[in-house]
N, C-alpha and C. Protein backbone atom coordinates (compact mmCIF):
# COMPACT_ATOMS: atom_id res chain seq x y z
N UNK A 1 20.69 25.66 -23.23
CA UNK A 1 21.28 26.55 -22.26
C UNK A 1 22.79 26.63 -22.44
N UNK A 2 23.49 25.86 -22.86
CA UNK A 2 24.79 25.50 -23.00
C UNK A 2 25.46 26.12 -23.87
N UNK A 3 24.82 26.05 -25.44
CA UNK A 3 24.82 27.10 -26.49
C UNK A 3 24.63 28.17 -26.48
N UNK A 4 23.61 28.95 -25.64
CA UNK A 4 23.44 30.32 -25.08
C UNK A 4 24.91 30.76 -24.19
N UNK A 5 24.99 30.21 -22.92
CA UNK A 5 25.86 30.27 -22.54
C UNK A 5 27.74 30.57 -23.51
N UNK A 6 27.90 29.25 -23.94
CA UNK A 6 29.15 29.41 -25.06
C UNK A 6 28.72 30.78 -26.06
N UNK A 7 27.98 31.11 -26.65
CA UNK A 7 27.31 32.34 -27.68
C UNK A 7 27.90 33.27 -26.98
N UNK A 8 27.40 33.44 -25.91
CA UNK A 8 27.60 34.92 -25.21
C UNK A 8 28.39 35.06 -24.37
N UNK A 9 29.68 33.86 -24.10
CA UNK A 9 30.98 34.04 -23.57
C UNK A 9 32.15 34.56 -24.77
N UNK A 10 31.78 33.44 -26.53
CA UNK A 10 32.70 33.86 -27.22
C UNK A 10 31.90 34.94 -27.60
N UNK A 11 30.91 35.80 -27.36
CA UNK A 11 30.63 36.90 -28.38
C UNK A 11 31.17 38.22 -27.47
N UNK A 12 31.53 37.91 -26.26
CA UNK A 12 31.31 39.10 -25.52
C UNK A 12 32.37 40.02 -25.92
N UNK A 13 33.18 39.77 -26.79
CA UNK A 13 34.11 41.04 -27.61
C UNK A 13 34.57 40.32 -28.86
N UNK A 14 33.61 40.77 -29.71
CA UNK A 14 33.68 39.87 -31.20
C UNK A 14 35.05 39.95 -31.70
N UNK A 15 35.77 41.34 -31.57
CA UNK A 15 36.29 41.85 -32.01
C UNK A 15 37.98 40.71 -31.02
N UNK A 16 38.02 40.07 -30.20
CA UNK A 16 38.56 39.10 -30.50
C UNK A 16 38.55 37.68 -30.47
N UNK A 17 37.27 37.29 -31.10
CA UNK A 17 36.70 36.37 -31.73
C UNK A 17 37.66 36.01 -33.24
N UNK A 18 38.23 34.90 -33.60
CA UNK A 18 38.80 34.75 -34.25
C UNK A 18 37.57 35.19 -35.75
N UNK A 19 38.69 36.11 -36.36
CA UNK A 19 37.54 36.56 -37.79
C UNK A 19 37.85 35.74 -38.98
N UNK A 20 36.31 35.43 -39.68
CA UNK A 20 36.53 34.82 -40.79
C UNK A 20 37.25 35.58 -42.29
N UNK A 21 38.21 35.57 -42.88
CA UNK A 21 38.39 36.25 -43.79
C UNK A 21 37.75 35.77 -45.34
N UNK A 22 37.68 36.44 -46.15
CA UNK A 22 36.98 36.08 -47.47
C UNK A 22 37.04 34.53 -47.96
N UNK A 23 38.04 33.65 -47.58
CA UNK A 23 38.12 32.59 -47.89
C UNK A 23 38.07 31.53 -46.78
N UNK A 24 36.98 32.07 -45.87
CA UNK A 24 36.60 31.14 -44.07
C UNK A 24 37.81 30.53 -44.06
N UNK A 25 39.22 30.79 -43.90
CA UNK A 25 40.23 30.21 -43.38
C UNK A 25 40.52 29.80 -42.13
N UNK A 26 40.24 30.73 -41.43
CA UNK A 26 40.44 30.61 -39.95
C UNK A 26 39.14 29.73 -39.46
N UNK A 27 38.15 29.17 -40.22
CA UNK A 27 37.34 28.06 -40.20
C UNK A 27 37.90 26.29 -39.39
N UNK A 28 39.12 26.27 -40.27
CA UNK A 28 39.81 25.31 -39.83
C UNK A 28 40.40 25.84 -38.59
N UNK A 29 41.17 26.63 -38.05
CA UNK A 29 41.58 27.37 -36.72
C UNK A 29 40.51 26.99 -36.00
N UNK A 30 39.38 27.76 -36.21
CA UNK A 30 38.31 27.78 -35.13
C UNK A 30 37.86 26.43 -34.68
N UNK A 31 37.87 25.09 -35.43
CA UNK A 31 37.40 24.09 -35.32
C UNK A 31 38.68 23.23 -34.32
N UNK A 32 39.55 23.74 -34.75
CA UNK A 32 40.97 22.94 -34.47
C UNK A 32 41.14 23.54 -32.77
N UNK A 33 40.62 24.90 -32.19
CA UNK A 33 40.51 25.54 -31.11
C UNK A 33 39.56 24.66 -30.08
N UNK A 34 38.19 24.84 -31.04
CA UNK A 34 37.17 24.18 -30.05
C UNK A 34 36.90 22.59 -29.87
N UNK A 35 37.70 21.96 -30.75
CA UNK A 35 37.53 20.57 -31.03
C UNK A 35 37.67 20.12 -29.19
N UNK A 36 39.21 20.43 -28.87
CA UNK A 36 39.27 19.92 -27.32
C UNK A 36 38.14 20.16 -26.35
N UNK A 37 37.46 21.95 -26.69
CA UNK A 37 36.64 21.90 -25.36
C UNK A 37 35.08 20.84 -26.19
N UNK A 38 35.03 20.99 -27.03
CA UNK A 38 33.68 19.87 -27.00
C UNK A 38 33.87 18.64 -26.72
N UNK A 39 35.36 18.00 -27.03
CA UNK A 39 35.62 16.38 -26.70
C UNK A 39 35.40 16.49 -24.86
N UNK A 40 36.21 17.16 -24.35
CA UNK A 40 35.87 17.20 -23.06
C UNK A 40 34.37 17.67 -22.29
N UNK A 41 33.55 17.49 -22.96
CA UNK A 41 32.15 17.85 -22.70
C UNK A 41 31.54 16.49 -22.59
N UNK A 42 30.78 15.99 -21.62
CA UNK A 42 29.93 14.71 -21.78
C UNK A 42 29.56 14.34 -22.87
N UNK A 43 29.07 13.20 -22.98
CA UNK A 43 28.35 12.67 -24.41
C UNK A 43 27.17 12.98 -24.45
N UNK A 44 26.25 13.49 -23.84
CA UNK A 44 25.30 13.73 -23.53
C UNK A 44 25.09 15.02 -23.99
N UNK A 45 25.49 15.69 -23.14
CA UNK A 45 26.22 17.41 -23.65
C UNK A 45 26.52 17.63 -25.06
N UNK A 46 26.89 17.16 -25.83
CA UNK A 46 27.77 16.98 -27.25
C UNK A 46 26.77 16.44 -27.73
N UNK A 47 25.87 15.78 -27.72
CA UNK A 47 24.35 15.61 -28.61
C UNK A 47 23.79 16.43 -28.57
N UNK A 48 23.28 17.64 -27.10
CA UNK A 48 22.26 17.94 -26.98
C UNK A 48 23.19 20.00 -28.38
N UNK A 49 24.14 19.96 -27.80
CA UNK A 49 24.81 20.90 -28.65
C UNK A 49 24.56 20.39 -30.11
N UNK A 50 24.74 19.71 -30.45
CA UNK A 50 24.60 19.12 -32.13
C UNK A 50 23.07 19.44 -32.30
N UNK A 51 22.32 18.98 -31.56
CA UNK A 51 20.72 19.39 -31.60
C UNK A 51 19.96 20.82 -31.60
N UNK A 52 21.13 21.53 -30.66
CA UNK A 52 20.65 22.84 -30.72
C UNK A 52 19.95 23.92 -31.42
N UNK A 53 19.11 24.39 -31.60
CA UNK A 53 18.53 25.39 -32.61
C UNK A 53 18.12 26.51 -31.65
N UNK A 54 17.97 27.83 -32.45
CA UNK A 54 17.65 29.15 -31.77
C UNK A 54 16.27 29.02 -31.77
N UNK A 55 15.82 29.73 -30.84
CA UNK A 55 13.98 29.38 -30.84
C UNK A 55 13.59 30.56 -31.43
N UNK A 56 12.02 30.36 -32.04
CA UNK A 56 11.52 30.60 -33.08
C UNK A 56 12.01 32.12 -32.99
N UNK A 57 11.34 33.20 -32.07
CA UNK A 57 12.04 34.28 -31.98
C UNK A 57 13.13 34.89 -32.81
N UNK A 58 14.52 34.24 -32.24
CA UNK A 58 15.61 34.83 -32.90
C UNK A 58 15.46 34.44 -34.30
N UNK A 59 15.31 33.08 -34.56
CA UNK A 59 14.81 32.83 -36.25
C UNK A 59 14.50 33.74 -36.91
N UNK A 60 13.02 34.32 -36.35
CA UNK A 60 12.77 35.67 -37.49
C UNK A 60 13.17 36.73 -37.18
N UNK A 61 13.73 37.53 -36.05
CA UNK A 61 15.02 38.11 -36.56
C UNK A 61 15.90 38.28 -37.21
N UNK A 62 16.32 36.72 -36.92
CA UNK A 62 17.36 37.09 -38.48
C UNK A 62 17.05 36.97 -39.53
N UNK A 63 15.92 36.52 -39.75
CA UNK A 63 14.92 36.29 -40.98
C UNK A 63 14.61 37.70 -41.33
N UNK A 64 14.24 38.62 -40.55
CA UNK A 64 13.83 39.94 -40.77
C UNK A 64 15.23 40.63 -41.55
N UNK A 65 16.00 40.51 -40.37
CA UNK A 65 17.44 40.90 -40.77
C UNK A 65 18.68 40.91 -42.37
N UNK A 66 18.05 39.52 -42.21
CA UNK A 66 18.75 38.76 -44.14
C UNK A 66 17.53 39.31 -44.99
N UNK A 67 16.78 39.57 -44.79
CA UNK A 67 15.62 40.17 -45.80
C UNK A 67 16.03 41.55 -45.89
N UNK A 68 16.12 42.23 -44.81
CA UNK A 68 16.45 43.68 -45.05
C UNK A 68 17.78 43.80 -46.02
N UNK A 69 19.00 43.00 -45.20
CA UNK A 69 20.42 42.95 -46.05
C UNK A 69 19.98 42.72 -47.25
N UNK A 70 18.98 41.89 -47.90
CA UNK A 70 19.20 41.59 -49.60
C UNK A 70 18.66 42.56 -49.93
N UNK A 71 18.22 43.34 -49.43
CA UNK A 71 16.87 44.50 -49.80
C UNK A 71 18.20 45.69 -49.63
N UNK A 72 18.91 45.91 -49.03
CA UNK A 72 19.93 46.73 -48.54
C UNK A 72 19.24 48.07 -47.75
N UNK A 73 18.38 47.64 -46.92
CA UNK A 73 17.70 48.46 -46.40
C UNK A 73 18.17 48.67 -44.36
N UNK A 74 19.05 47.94 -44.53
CA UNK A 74 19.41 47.70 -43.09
C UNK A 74 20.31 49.22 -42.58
N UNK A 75 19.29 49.48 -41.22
CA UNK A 75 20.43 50.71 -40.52
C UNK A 75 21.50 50.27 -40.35
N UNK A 76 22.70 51.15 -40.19
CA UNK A 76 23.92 51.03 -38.90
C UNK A 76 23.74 49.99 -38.22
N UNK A 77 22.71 50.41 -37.50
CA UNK A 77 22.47 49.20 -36.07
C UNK A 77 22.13 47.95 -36.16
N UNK A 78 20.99 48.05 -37.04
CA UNK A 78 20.77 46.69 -37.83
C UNK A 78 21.68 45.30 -38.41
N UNK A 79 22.66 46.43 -39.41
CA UNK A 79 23.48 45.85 -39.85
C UNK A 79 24.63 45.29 -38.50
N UNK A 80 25.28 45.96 -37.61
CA UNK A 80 25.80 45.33 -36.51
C UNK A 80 24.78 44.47 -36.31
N UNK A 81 24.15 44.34 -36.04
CA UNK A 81 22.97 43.38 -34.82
C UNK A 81 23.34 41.72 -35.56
N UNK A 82 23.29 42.23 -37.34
CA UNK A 82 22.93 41.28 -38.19
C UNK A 82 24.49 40.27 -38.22
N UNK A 83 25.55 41.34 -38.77
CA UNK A 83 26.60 40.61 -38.66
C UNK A 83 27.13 39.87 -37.14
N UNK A 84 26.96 40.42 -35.93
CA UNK A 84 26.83 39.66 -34.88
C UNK A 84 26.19 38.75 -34.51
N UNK A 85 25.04 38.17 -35.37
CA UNK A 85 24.00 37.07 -35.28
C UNK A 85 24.84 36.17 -36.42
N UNK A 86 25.23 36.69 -37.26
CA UNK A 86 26.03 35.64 -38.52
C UNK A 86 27.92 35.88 -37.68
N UNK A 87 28.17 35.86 -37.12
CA UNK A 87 29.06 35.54 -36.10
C UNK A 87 28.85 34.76 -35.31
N UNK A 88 28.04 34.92 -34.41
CA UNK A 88 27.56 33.84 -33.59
C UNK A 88 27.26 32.39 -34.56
N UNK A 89 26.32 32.22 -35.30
CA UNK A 89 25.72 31.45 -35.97
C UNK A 89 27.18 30.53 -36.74
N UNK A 90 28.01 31.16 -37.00
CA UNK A 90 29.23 30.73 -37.62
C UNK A 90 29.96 29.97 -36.50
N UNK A 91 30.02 30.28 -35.12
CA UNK A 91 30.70 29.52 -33.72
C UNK A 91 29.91 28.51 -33.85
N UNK A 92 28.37 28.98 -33.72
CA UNK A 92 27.49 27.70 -33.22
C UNK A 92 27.33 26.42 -33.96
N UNK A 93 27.88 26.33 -35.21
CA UNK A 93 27.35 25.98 -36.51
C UNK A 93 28.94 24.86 -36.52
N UNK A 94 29.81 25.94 -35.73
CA UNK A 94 31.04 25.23 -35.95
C UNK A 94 31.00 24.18 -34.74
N UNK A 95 30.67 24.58 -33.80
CA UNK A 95 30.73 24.17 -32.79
C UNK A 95 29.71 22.61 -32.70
N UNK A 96 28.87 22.86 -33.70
CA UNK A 96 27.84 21.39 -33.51
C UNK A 96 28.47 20.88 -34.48
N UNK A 97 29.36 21.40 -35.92
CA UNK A 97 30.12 20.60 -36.80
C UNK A 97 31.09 19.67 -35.67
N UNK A 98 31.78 19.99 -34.49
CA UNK A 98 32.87 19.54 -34.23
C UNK A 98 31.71 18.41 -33.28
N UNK A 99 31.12 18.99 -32.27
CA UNK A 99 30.20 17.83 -31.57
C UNK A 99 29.81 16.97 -32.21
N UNK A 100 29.47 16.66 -33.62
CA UNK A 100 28.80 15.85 -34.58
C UNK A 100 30.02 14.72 -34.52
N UNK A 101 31.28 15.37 -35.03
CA UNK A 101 32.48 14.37 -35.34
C UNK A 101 33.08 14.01 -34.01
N UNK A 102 32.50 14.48 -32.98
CA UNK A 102 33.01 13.73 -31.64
C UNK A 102 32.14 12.32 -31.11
N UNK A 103 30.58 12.65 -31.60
CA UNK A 103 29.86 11.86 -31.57
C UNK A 103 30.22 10.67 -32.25
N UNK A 104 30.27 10.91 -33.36
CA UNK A 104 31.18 9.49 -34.25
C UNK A 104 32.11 8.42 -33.71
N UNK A 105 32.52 9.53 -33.35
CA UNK A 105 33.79 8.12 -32.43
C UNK A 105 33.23 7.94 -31.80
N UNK A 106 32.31 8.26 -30.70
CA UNK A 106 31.84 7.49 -29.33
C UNK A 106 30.00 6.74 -29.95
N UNK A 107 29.59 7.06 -30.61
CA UNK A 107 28.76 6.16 -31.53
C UNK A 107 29.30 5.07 -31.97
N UNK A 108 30.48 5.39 -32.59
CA UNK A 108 31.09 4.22 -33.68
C UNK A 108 30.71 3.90 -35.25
């Protein structure tokens, strides 16, 4: 619920969502942004985010989606739908990278 939630607060205007450029630079930015709000998240919270996965559903969506892109068969719409799911997936992905290394320290 937590990950849903964060998804669709930073997605709600991608457009200023920090963008990745050809060489994921702003990778380090984005991590260096969210590092504080995940440390300040319970420990509990910060596992269950590291654990997170999309349920089966959205899976083959985007499964449908990356199949069409290699195929280059994707509409307009599609293609938005697709790069907004590999946006998201890039927060979320970052976001359990940083929960993982918060866990560490409080693991040990």
């Amino acid at each position: 619920m937590l990950v849903v939630w964060l998804v669709s607060v930073l997605a709600v205007d991608r457009m200023a969502i920090l963008r990745y450029d050809a060489n994921m630079k702003s990778t380090s930015v984005l991590h260096r942004v969210l590092e504080p709000v995940v440390r300040s998240l319970p420990t509990e919270t910060a596992r269950q985010l590291a654990r997170a996965e999309a349920d089966e559903e959205l899976q083959q969506r985007i499964e449908e989606l990356a199949c069409k892109a290699n195929e280059g068969t994707l509409t307009p719409e599609e293609r938005s739908e697709y790069e907004a799911y590999v946006d998201a997936g890039d927060i979320v992905a970052t976001l359990q990278a940083v929960a993982r290394k918060v866990l560490q320290t409080v693991d040990g």
